[in-house]
Each structure stands twice: as C-alpha cells, then as structure tokens.
Protein backbone atom coordinates (compact mmCIF):
# COMPACT_ATOMS: atom_id res chain seq x y z
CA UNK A 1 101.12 87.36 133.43
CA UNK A 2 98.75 88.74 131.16
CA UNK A 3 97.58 86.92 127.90
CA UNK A 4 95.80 88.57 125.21
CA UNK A 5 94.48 86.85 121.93
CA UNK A 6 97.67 86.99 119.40
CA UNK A 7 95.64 89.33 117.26
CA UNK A 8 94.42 91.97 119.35
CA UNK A 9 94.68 95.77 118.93
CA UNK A 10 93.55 98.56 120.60
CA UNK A 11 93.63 101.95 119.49
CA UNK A 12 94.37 105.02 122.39
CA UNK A 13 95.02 108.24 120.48
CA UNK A 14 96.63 109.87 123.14
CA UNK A 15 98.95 107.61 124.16
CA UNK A 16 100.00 107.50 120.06
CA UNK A 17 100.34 110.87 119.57
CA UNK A 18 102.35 110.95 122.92
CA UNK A 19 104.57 108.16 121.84
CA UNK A 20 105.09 108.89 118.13
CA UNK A 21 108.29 109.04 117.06
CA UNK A 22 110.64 108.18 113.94
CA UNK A 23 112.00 104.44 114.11
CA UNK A 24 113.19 101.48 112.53
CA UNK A 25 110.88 98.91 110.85
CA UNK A 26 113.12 96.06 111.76
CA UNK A 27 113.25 94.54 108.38
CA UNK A 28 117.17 93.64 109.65
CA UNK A 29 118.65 94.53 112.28
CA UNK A 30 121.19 96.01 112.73
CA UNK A 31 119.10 98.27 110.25
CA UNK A 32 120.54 99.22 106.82
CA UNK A 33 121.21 102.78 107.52
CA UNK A 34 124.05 100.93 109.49
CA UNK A 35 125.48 98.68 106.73
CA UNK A 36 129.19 99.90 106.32
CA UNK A 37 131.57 100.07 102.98
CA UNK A 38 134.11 98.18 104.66
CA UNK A 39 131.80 95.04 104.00
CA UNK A 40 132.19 94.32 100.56
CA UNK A 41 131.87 90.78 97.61
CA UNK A 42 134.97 89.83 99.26
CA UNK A 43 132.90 89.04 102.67
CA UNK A 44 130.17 88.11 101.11
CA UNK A 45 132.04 85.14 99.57
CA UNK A 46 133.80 84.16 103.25
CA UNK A 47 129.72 84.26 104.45
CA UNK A 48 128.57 81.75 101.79
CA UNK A 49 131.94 79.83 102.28
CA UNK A 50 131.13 79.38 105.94
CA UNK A 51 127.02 78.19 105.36
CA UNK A 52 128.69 75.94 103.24
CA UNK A 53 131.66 74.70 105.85
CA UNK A 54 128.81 74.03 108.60
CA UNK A 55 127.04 71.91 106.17
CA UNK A 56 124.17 74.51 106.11
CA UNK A 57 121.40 73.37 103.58
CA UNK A 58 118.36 75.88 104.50
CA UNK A 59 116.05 77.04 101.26
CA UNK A 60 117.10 79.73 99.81
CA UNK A 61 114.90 83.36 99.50
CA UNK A 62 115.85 85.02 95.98
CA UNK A 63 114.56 88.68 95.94
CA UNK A 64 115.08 90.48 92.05
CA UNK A 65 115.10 93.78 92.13
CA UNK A 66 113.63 95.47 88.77
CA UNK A 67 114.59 99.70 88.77
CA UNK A 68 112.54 100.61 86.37
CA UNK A 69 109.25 102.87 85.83
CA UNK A 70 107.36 104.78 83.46
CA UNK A 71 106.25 107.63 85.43
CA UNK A 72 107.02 108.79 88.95
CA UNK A 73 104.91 108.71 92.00
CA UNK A 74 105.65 111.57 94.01
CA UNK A 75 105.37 109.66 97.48
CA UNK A 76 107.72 106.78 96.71
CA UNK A 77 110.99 106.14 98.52
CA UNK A 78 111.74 102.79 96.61
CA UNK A 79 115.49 102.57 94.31
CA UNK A 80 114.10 103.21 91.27
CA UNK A 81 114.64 104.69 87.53
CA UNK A 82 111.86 106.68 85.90
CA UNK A 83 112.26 105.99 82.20
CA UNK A 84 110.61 105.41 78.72
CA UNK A 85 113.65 104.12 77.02
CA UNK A 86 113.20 100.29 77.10
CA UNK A 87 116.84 99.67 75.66
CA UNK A 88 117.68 100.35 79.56
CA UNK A 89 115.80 97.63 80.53
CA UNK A 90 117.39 95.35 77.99
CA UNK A 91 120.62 96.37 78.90
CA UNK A 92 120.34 95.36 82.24
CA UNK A 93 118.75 92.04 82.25
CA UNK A 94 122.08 91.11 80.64
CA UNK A 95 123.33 92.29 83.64
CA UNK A 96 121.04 90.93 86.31
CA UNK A 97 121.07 87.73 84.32
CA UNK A 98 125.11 87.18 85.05
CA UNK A 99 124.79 88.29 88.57
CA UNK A 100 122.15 85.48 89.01
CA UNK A 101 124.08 83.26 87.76
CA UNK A 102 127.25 84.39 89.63
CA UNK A 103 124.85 83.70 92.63
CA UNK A 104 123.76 80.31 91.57
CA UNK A 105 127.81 79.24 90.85
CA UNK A 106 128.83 79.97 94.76
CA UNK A 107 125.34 78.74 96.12
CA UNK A 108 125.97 75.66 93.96
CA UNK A 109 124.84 71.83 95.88
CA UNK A 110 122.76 74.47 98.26
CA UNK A 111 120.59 76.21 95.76
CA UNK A 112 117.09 75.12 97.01
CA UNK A 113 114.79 78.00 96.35
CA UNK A 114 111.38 78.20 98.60
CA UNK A 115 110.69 81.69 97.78
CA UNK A 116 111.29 84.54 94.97
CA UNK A 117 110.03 87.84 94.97
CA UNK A 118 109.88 90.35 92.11
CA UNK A 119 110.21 94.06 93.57
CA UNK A 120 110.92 97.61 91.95
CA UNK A 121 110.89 99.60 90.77
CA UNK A 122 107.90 98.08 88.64
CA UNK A 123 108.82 94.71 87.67
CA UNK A 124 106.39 94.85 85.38
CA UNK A 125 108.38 97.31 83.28
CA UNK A 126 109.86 93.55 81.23
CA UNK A 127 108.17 92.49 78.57
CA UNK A 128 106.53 89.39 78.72
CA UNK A 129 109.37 87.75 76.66
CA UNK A 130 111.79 89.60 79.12
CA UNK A 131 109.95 88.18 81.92
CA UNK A 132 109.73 84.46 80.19
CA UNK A 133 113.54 84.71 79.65
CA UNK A 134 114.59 85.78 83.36
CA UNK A 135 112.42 83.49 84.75
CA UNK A 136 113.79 80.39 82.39
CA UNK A 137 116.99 81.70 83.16
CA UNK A 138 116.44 81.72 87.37
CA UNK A 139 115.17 77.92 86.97
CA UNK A 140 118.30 76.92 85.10
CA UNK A 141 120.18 78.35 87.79
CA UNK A 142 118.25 77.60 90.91
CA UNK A 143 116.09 74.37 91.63
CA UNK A 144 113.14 75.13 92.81
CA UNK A 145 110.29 73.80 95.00
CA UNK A 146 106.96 73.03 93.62
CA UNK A 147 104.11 75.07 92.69
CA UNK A 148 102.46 74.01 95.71
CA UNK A 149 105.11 74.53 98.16
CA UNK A 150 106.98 77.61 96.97
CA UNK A 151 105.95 81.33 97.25
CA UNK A 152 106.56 82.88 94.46
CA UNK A 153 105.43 86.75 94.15
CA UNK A 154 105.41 89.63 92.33
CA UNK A 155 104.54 93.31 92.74
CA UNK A 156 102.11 94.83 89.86
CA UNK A 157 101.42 98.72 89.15
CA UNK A 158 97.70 97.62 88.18
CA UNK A 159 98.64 100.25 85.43
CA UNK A 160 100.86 98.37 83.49
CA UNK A 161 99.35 95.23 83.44
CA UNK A 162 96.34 93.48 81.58
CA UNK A 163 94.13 90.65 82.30
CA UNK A 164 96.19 88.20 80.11
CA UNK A 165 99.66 89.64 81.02
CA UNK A 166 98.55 88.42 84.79
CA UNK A 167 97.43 84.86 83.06
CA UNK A 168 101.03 84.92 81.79
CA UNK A 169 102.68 85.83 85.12
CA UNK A 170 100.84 82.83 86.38
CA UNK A 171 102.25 80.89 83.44
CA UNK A 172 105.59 82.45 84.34
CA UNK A 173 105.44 80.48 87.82
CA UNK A 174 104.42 83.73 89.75
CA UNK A 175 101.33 82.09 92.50
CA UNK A 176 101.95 85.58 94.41
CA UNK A 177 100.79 89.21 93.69
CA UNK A 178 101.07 92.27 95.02
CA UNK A 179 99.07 95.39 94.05
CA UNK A 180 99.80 98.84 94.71
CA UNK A 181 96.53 100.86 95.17
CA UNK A 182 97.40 103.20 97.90
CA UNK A 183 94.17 105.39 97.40
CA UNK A 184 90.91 104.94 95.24
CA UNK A 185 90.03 108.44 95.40
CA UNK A 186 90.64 110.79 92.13
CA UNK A 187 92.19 114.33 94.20
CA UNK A 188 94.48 111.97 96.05
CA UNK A 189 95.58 109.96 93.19
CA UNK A 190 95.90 113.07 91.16
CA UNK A 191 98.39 114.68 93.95
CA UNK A 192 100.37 111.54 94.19
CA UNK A 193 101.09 111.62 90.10
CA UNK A 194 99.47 108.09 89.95
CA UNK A 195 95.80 108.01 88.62
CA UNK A 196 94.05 104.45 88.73
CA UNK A 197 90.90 103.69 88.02
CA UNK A 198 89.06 101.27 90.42
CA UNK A 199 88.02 99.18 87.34
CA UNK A 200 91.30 98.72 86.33
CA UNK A 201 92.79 97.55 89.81
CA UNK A 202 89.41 95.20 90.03
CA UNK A 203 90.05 93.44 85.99
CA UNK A 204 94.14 92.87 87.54
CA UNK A 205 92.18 91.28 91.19
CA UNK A 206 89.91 89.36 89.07
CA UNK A 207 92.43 88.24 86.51
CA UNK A 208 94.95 86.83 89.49
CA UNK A 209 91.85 84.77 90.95
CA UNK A 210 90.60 83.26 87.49
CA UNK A 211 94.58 82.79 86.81
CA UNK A 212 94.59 80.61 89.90
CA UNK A 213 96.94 83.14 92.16
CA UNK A 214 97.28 81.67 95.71
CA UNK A 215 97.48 84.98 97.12
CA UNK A 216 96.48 88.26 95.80
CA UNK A 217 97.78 91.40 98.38
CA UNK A 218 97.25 95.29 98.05
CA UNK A 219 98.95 98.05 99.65
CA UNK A 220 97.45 101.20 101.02
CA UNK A 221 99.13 104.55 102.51
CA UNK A 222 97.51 106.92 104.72
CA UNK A 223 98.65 110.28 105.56
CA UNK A 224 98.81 110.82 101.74
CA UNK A 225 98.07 114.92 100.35
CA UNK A 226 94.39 115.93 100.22
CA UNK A 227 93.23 112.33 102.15
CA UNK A 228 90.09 112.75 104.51
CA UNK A 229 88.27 109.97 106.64
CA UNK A 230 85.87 110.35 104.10
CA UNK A 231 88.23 109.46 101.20
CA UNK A 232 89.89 106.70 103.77
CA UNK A 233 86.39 104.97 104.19
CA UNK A 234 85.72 105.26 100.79
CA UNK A 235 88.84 103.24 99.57
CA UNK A 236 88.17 100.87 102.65
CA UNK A 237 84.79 100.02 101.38
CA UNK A 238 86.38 99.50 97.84
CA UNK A 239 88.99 97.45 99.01
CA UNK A 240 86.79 95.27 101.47
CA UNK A 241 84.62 94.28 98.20
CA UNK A 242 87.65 93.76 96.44
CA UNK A 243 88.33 90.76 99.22
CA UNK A 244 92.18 90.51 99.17
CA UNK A 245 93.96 87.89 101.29
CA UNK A 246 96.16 90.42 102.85
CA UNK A 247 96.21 94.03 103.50
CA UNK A 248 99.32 96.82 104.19
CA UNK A 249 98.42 99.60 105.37
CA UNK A 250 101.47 101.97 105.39
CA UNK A 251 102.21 105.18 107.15
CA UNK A 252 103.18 107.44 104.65
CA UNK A 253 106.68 108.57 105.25
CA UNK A 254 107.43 112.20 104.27
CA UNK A 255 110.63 113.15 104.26
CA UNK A 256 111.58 115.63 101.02
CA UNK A 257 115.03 116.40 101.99
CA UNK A 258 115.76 112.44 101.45
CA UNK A 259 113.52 111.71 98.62
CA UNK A 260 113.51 114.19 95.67
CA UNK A 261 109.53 112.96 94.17
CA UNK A 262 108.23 114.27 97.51
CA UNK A 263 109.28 117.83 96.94
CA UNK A 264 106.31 118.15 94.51
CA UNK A 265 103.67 117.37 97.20
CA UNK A 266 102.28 120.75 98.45
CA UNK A 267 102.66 121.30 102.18
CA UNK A 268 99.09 122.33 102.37
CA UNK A 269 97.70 119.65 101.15
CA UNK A 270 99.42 117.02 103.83
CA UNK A 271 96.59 116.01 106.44
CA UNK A 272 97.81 116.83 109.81
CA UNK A 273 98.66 114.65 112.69
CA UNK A 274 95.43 113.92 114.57
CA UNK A 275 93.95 113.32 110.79
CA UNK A 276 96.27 110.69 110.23
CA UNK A 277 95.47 108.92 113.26
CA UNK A 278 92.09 109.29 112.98
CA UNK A 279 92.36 107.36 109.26
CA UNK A 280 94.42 105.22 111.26
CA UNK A 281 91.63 104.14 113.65
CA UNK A 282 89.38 103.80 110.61
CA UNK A 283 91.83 101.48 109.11
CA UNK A 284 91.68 98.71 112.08
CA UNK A 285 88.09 99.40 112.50
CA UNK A 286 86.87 98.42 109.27
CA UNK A 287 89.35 95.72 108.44
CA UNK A 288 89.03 93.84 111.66
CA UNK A 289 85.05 93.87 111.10
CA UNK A 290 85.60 92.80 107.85
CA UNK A 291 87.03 89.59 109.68
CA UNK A 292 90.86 90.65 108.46
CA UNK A 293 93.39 89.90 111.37
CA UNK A 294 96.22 92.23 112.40
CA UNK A 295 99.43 90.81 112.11
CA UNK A 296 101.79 93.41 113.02
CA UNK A 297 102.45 96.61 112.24
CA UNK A 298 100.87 97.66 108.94
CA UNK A 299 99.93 94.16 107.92
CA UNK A 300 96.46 92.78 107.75
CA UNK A 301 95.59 88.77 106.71
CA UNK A 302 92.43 86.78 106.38
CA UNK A 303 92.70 84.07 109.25
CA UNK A 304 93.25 81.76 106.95
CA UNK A 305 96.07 82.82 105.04
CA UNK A 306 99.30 81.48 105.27
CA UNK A 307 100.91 85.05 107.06
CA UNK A 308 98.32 84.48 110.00
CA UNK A 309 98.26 80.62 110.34
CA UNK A 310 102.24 81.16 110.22
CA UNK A 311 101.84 83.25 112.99
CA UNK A 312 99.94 81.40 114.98
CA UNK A 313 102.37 78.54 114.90
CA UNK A 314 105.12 80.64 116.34
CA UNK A 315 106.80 80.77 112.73
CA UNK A 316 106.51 84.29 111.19
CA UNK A 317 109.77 86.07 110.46
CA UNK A 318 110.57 89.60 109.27
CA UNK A 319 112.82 90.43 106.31
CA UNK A 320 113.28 93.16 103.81
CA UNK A 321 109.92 92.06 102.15
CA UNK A 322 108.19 92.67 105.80
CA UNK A 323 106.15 90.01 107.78
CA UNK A 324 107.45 86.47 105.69
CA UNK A 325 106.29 83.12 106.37
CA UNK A 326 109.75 81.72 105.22
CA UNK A 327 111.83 81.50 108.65
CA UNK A 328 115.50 81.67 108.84
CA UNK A 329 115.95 81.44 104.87
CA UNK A 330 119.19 82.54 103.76
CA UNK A 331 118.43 85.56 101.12
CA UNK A 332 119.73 85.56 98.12
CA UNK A 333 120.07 89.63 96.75
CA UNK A 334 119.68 89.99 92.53
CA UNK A 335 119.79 93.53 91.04
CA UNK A 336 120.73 96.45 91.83
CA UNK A 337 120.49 98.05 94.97
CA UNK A 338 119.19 94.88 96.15
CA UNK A 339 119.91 93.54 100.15
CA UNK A 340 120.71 89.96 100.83
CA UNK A 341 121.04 87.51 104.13
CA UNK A 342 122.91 84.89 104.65
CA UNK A 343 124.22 83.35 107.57
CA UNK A 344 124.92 86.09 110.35
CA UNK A 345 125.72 89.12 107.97
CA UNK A 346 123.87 91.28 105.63
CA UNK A 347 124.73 92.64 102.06
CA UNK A 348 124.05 95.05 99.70
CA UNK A 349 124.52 95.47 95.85
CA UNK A 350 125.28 98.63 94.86
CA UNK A 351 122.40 101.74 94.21
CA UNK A 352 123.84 103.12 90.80
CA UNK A 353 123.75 101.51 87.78
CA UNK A 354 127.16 101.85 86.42
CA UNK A 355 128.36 100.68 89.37
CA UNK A 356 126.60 97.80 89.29
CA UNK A 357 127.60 97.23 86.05
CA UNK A 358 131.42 97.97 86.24
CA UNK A 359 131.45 95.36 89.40
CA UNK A 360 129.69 92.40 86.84
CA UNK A 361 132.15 93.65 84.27
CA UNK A 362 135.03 92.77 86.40
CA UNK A 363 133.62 88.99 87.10
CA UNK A 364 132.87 90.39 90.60
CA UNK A 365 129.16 90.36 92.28
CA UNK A 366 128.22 94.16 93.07
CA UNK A 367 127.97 94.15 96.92
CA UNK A 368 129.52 97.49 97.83
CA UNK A 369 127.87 97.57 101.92
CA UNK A 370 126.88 95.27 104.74
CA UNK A 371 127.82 94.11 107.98
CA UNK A 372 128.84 91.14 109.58
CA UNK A 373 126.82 90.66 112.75
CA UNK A 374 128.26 90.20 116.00
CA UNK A 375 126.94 87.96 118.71
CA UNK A 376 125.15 90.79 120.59
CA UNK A 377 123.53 92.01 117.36
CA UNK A 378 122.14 88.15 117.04
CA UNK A 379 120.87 87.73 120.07
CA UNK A 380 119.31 91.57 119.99
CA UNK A 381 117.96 90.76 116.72
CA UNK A 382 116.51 87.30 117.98
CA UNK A 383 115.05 89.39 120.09
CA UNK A 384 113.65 92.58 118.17
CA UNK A 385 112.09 89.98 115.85
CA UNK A 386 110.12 87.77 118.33
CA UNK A 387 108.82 90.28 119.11
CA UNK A 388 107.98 92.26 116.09
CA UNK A 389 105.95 88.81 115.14
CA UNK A 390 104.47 87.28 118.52
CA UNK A 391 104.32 90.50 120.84
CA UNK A 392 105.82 87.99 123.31
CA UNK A 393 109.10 87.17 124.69
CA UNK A 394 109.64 84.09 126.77
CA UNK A 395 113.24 84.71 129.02
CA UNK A 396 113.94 81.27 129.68
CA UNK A 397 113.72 80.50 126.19
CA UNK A 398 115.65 82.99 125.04
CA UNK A 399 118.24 82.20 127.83
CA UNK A 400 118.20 78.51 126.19
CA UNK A 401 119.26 80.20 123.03
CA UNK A 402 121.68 82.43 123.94
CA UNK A 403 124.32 82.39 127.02
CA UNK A 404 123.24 85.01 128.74
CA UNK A 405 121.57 85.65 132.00
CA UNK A 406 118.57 87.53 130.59
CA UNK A 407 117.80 90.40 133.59
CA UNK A 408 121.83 91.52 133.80
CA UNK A 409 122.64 91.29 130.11
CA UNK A 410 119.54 94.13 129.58
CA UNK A 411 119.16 95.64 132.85
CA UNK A 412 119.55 99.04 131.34
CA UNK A 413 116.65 97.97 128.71
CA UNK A 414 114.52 96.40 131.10
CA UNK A 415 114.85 99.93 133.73
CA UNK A 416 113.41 101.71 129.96
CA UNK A 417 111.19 99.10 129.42
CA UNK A 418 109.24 100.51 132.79
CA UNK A 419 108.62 103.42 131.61
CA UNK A 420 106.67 101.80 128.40
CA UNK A 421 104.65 99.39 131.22
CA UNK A 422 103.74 102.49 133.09
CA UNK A 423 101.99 103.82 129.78
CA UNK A 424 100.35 100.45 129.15
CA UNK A 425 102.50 99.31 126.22
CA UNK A 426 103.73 96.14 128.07
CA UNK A 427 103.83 93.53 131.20
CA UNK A 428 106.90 92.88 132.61
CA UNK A 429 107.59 89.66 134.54
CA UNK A 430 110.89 87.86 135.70
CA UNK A 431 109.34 85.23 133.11
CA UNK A 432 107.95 87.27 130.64
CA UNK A 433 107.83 90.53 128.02
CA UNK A 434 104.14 90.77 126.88
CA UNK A 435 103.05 93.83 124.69
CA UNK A 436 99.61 94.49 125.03
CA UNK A 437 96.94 95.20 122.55
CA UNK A 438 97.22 99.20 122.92
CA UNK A 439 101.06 98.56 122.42
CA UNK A 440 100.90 96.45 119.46
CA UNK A 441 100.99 99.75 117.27
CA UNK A 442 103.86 100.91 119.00
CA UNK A 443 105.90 97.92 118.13
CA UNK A 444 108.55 99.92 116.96
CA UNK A 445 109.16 101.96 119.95
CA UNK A 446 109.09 98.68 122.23
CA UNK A 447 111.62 97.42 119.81
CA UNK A 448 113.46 100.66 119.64
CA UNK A 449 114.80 100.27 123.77
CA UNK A 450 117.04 97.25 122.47
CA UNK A 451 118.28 98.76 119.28
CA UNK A 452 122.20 99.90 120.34
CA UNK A 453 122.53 101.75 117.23
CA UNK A 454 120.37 104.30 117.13
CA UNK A 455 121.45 107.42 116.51
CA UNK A 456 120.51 110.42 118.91
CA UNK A 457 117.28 112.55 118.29
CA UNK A 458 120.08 115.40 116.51
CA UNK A 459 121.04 113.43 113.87
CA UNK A 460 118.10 114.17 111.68
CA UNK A 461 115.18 112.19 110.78
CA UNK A 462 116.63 108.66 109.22
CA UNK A 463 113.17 106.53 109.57
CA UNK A 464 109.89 106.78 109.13
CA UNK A 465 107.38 107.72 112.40
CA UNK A 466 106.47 104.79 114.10
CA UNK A 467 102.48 105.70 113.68
C-alpha cells in the first residue's frame, strides 16, 4: 500500500475538469436535502431521551443561528434576513432566548458545553448589549468549559464591526473568529454588493490578536464575477500578510434558480471553467508555500493549529460548521433554521420566522425536519467521514466497528471504486482505501460512490460542484 504525507495535494487539471461534478459536502450524512417532515420535536425529544437512557454524557456543540443582515451579498446561499429594522432583531432574541432554554431544560445533568458557534446571517447584527445578554443568558443555561479548553467562535462581516466591539466579543467569551473576506479586489467586491476595504478587514485581524483571540480564520471564494488570476494573487498576497491561522477557500456555488441574490450577478461577468481552476491551482500554490497545510477540501491551517494537530492525531470530524476538532459531540441547534445532532439522528428548526415563532409560542421547540439514521446510514457515514478527514480507510478497523464483512457489504462500491483507481484518485487493497494526493480534491466524488441517496443526474442540480 501506498502512503503519502497526510497533507499532500496535487493538482492535475485534466483529470478535475474530467471529474467535476455537483456533490455533497458531507457536513451530515445522510445530507440535509434528505431530512424528511415526518421527523419532527416529537423525535427529537425520544433522541435526547435515549442519550440520556444509555447514560450518554459527551460535551455538548451549541451552534446559534443569527438571520439577520444589513445589506445583501449577491453570492450568498446562507438562511438569512436582509433588514434595517432592528425591532426584528429584538423580537427574536426573545425567541431564541426561550428555545435555548427549552434546550438547556431536556439536556439538563448533561449540559456540558465544549464548543459554541455564532453563525448567520451576521451575528454581528446584536448589539453589544444584545450580545452581553444572550451570552449571560447561554451560561445560565449551559455550563461551560473553560476559556482554555472550550472553542468558542464567531463569524464577523469585518463591516460591522470595530476594533473595540471585537475587544468586547472577547469579553463576551468569544476566543474564535471568523472573517468573511472572500475577495480584496474593488470590481469583484463591487459585483458581489459587498465592498471592504483591506484596512478595515486588517484593524478587525489586528483587533482579535491584541484582544487575545486563539484563532482568527478568513474565508475566500473563487469563481466569483469579474475574478482573474491576477485579482486571485492579489488577495492571496493580502491575505498571506494578513497571517491567519486558518484559511477556506470555497468554490463559489452558482445556482440562481435556488438562490434569489444570485440572479443579480451578470452571466458575463462569471469566469469560466478552466479560469476557476486555474485560481484554484493558485490557491494551493501560494498557501502551501506560505507553510499553510491542506486539510481537506477547502480548508487550509497553520501546522500548528488545533484543525491540523487534530488531524494528525486521527481526531478531526466534520459537521455543519465543516472540518471540527470536537469529535462525536452531540449538537445542540438554537435559532432558526438551525440543524442539530444528537445521538444517531439529525434535526432541523424551522426556515421561516413565524414558524419558528408559532412552534415557541406553543411551549414546543421548532424542529419541523430530520431523520433518524439507520444502521447502514451509520456505518456509511463512519465511513464518508474517515475519509473526508484522513483520506484513509483501514477495513479491519472498520470491520471492528461495525458487523459487517467489509468486501461483500460494498462490493458494488468497491467494483465503482476501480474506476476512480484507474484515474489515480485512489489505492485499493484487501486492507486498505488510500486516496492519493491528486484525489484529495476530489474528495467528494470518492465519497459520492457510498452515498445511497443520491439522486440521479435528472433531478436538477441540488449541490454545489465538487471543484
């Protein structure tokens, strides 16, 4: 068997814009498109019920979900509300503060917390005295770990935020942030509807380090309207000197008959394919020299951050937050439109406001979707996830795990999985499934052969393309 460094990469731009395709990004699986109406509070309850009954006592993940923004950015596909009225935030941090505490009242004797994250939406979009009061009002409900232990995060629009509002997120408990960037350069930012000076991203950077933030992370998109290599390297450079602890670098998703925003970016100004994975290319070039490590795919981590030494150990999960260094944490879902985990089923609160109010109203938590996961969908999720994060498969150990004999309970995947070693993507051995460097970009599709849900190539484009 073959062993390559757990960080390699290799780029082959034929074989990617062979293999391209629209997939899954494995945040769950089976993947939320597939959650079903007939899961509902109701099962959520029997799910908690049962941790409880087994005498599970794991930490718990808390993700708050925060709708709200000022102004819309034409590529986003988050659940969001683009508003000025600020009564509509008030309004519903009543709400989200009852469903947290509904949470913490059925999680209660269990209610550990290791890890929060803030996502929107813009979270920012509180006040600070909003933010001091949810965030009193989550450690009256929840215990949780220290400073020092806990990851706490938060995503920031560098717009909305000033040097001491990130001192006060700090004081708030936040040790996390996330910033969005995306692009540095003015004609991209200007197609996108979100203009942001480099100065003002650099004062929020500087601001989390002097605030003592443990981690500071941006996000970047390529394949955005009127983006070059030029304009690519230019950002690179910008963010290099910037020296984050962790880098996304997301393929930008276009798909205007699912999200209304994108219906304002011209056509003509899209880069085409070959441009895309050209910027690509640059991407992993420049990072890697610049001593960043590639976790998986679109994440990037200074070897000594937590994501990469958590990978190394054998210990990096994915969740609906991407690559997390929290394993097996049951997820606890607060806000709307929010998606929780716990045990072997997955939830979600509902997308639309007054729905999510009405369900609070009636004493009731809002989970309107979900599915309770079968034993196939563990073990095939066991599986999609090892390898999402370690690009390596042991069959004995997974046959330790589950009771199955490995080779007859995939046989069918294993005859597709041929096909992907005859292009390079992986090894195949009785003891083994390896991806190799030039397949670690192609994750996805690797992942893809053992995904029973998919739906066939006519039933329109659900995900985004795998590179």
């Amino acid at each position: 068997m073959s062993i390559h460094p757990l960080h390699d990469v290799a780029f082959d731009a034929d074989l990617l814009a062979r293999l391209g395709t629209s997939g899954p990004r494995y945040t769950s699986y089976p993947t939320a498109d597939r959650f079903d109406a007939g899961f509902d509070y109701r099962d959520y309850l029997h799910a908690v019920a049962d941790q409880r009954n087994r005498g599970v006592r794991k930490p718990l993940s808390v993700y708050v979900h925060v709708p709200f923004c000022d102004t819309v950015c034409y590529y986003c596909a988050c659940n969001k509300i683009v508003t000025r009225k600020r009564d509509k935030a008030a309004t519903y941090l009543g709400y989200l503060k009852r469903d947290i505490e509904m949470q913490a009242r059925l999680f209660e004797g269990m209610n550990d917390v290791a890890q929060l994250h803030f996502g929107g939406g813009t979270p920012t979009y509180l006040s600070d005295v909003q933010m001091d009061e949810l965030m009193a009002h989550l450690r009256r409900c929840f215990r949780f770990a220290a400073d020092a232990v806990g990851e706490y995060s938060i995503e920031v629009d560098p717009r909305t935020v000033s040097p001491a509002r990130v001192h006060r997120l700090r004081a708030q408990g936040f040790n996390r942030i996330s910033l969005g960037v995306q692009d540095f350069d003015a004609d991209v930012q200007r197609a996108v509807n979100r203009v942001q000076p480099e100065a003002q991203t650099r004062a929020v950077i500087d601001a989390a380090r002097a605030a003592g933030f443990r981690s500071v992370s941006i996000d970047l998109i390529y394949g955005l309207p009127k983006q070059t290599e030029a304009t690519m390297e230019a950002t690179l450079a910008k963010v290099i000197a910037a020296d984050p602890d962790r880098i996304a670098v997301y393929h930008y998703a276009h798909l205007p008959h699912v999200f209304k925003p994108q219906r304002r970016i011209l056509d003509a100004d899209m880069p085409d394919s070959e441009a895309k994975l050209r910027m690509l290319r640059l991407c992993i070039e420049r990072l890697t020299a610049a001593g960043y490590v590639y976790i998986g795919m679109d994440h990037f981590a200074k070897p000594d951050d937590e994501l990469a030494l958590t990978q190394s150990r054998g210990r990096l999960q994915r969740n609906f937050q991407g690559y997390s260094t929290h394993a097996d944490a049951n997820m606890v879902a607060c806000g709307v439109s929010a998606i929780g985990a716990v045990g072997a089923t997955y939830s979600q609160n509902a997308k639309d406001l007054d729905a999510y109010y009405d369900a609070i109203d009636r004493n009731e938590l809002p989970v309107v979707r979900g599915v309770r996961l079968s034993m196939d969908d563990v073990l095939r999720r066991s599986l999609i996830h090892t390898l999402m994060c370690q690009f390596e498969l042991s069959v004995s150990a997974f046959e330790q795990a589950f009771p199955i004999v490995f080779a007859t309970y995939f046989a069918p995947e294993l005859a597709q999985l041929a096909a992907l070693q005859r292009d390079g993507l992986v090894t195949l051995t009785p003891e083994a499934i390896s991806v190799t460097p030039k397949g670690r970009l192609l994750i996805r599709n690797v992942c893809m052969v053992f995904d029973r849900y998919l739906a066939p190539h006519g039933d329109g484009a659900r995900h985004s393309r795998t590179v």
